[in-house]
Protein backbone atom coordinates (compact mmCIF):
# COMPACT_ATOMS: atom_id res chain seq x y z
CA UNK A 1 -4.78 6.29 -18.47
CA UNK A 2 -4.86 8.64 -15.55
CA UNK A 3 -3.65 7.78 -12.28
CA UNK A 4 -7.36 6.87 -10.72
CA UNK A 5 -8.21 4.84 -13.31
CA UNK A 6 -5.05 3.12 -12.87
CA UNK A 7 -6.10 2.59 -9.08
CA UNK A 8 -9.61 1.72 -9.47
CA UNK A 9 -8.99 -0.96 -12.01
CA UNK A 10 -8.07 -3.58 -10.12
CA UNK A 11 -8.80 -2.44 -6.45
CA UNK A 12 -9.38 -3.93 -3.43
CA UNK A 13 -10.34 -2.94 -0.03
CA UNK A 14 -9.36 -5.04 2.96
CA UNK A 15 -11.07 -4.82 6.54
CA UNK A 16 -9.11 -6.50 9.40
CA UNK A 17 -11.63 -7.91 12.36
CA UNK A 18 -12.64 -6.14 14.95
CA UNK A 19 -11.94 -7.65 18.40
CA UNK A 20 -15.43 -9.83 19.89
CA UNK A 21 -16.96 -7.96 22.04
CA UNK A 22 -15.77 -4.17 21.24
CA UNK A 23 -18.53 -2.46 19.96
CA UNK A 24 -16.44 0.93 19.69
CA UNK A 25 -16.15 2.55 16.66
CA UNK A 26 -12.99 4.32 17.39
CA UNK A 27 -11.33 1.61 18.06
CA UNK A 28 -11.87 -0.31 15.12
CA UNK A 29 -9.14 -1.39 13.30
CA UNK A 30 -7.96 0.12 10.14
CA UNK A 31 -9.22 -0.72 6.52
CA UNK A 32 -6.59 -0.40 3.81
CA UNK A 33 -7.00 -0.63 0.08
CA UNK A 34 -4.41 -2.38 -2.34
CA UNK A 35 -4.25 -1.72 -5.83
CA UNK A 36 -2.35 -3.77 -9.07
CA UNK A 37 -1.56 -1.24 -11.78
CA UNK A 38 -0.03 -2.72 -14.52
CA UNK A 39 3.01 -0.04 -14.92
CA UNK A 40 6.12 0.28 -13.91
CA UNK A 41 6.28 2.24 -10.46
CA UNK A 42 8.12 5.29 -11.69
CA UNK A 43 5.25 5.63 -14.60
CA UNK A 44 2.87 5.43 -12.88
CA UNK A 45 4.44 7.83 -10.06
CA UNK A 46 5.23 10.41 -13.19
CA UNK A 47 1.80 10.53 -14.62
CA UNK A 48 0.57 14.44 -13.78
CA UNK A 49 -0.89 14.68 -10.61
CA UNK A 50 -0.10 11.51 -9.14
CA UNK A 51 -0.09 12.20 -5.44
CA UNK A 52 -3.35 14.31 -5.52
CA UNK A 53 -5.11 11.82 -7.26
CA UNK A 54 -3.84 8.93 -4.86
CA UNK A 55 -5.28 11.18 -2.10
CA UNK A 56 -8.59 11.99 -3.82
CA UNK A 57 -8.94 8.14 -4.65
CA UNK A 58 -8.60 7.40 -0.87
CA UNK A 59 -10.99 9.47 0.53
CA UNK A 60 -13.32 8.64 -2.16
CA UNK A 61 -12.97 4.79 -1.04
CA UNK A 62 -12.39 6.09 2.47
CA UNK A 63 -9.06 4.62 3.95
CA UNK A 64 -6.18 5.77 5.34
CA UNK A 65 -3.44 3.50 4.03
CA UNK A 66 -3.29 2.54 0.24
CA UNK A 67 -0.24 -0.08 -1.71
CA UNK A 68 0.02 0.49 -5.10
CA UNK A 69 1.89 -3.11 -6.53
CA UNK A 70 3.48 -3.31 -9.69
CA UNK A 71 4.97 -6.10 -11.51
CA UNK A 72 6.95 -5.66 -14.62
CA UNK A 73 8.76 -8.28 -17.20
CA UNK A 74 12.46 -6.91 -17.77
CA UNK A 75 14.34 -10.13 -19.71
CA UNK A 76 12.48 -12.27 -18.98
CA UNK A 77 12.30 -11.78 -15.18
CA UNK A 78 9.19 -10.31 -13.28
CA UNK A 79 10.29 -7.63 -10.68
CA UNK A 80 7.59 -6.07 -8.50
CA UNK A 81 7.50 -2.93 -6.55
CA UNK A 82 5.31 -1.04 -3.82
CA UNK A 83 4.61 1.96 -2.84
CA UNK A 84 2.56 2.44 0.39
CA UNK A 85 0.74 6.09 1.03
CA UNK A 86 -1.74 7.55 3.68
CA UNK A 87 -1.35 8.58 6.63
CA UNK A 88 2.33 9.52 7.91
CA UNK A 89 1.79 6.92 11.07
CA UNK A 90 0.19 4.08 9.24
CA UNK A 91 2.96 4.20 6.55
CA UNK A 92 5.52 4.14 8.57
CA UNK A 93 4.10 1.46 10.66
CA UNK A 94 3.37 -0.79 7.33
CA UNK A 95 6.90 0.62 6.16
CA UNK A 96 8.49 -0.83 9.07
CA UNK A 97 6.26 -4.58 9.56
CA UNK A 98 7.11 -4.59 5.53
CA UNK A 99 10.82 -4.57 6.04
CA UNK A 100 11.82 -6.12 9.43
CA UNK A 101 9.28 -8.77 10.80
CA UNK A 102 9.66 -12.09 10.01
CA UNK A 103 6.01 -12.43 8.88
CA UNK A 104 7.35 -10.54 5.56
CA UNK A 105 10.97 -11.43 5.19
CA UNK A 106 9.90 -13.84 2.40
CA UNK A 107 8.73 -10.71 0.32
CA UNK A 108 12.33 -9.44 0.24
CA UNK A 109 11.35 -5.73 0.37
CA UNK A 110 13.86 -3.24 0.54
CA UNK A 111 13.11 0.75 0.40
CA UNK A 112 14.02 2.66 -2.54
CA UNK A 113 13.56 6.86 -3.13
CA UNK A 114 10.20 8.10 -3.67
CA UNK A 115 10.18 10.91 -5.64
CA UNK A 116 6.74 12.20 -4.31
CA UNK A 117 6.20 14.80 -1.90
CA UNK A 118 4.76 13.84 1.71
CA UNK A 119 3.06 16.91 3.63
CA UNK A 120 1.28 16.89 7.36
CA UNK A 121 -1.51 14.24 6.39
CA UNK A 122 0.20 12.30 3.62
CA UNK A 123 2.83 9.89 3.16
CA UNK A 124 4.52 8.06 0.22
CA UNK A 125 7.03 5.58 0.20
CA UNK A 126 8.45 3.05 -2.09
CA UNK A 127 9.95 -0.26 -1.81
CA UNK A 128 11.03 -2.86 -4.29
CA UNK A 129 10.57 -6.51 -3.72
CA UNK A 130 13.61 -9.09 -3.92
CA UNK A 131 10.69 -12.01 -4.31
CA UNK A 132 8.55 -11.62 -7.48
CA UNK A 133 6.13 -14.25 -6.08
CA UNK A 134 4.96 -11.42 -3.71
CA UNK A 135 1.68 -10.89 -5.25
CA UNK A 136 -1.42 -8.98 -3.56
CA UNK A 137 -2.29 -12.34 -2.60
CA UNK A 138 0.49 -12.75 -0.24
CA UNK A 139 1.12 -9.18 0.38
CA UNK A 140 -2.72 -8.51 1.74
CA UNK A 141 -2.58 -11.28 4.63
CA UNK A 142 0.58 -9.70 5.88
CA UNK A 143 -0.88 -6.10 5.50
CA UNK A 144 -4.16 -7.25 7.27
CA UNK A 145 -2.14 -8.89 10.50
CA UNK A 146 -0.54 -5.29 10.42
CA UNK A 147 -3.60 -3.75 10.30
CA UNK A 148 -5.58 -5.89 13.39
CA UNK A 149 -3.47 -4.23 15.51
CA UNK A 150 -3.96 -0.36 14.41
CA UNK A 151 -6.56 1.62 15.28
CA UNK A 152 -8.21 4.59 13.50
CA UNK A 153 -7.42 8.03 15.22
């Protein structure tokens, strides 16, 4: 399966509120997407043409900050991993909520290499999470608090 199909699968697009009363576009907060792909990270992050096709599939679906979460089975034990990309500031933003507010210390993440390449309007970065009970359905509130208080550029 190629990587956008693994994306598009089982997508979903998140929209934090805008403020009451703000009627600006350009301040609007930021949408992010979140996809499950059911592969082990590096896989998925070997398949040919993985970061151009993580870029295409965002400006298809039109946002600028994308997690890809994983969960695999090794011995019995789930393990699930992360790997944020977009733009450089939003990453590193989401990077650093992700790792050091208390909002997400429950998750457990912790950054790991990415072996994919990051230029001027891209970013990639990986993280594994220490709490396999992390799902998209905890992850996505945390991402969305995040996101309330970015703005699009």
């Amino acid at each position: 399966m190629s990587v956008y199909d693994c994306l598009r699968i089982d997508y979903k697009r998140f929209e934090p509120s805008k403020t009451l009363g703000d009627d600006s576009s350009d301040d609007a907060p930021i949408a992010f997407g979140m996809s499950s792909v059911l592969l082990p990270l590096p896989k998925f992050l070997s398949k040919n043409g993985c970061a151009d096709s993580i870029t295409r599939y965002m400006k298809e679906v039109d946002i600028p900050l994308c997690g890809v979460l994983t969960m695999t089975i090794v011995d019995d034990t789930p393990h699930r991993e992360m790997l944020l990309a977009g733009r450089p500031d939003l990453v590193d933003a989401a990077a650093e909520y992700l790792t050091t507010s208390d909002d997400a210390a429950f998750l457990e993440v912790k950054e790991v290499e990415c072996k994919l390449t990051d230029d001027e309007s891209m970013k990639f970065r990986r993280f594994r999470q220490g709490n396999p009970k992390g799902s998209r359905k905890q992850v996505a509130p945390i991402l969305m608090r995040l996101a309330a208080t970015l703005q699009r550029v």
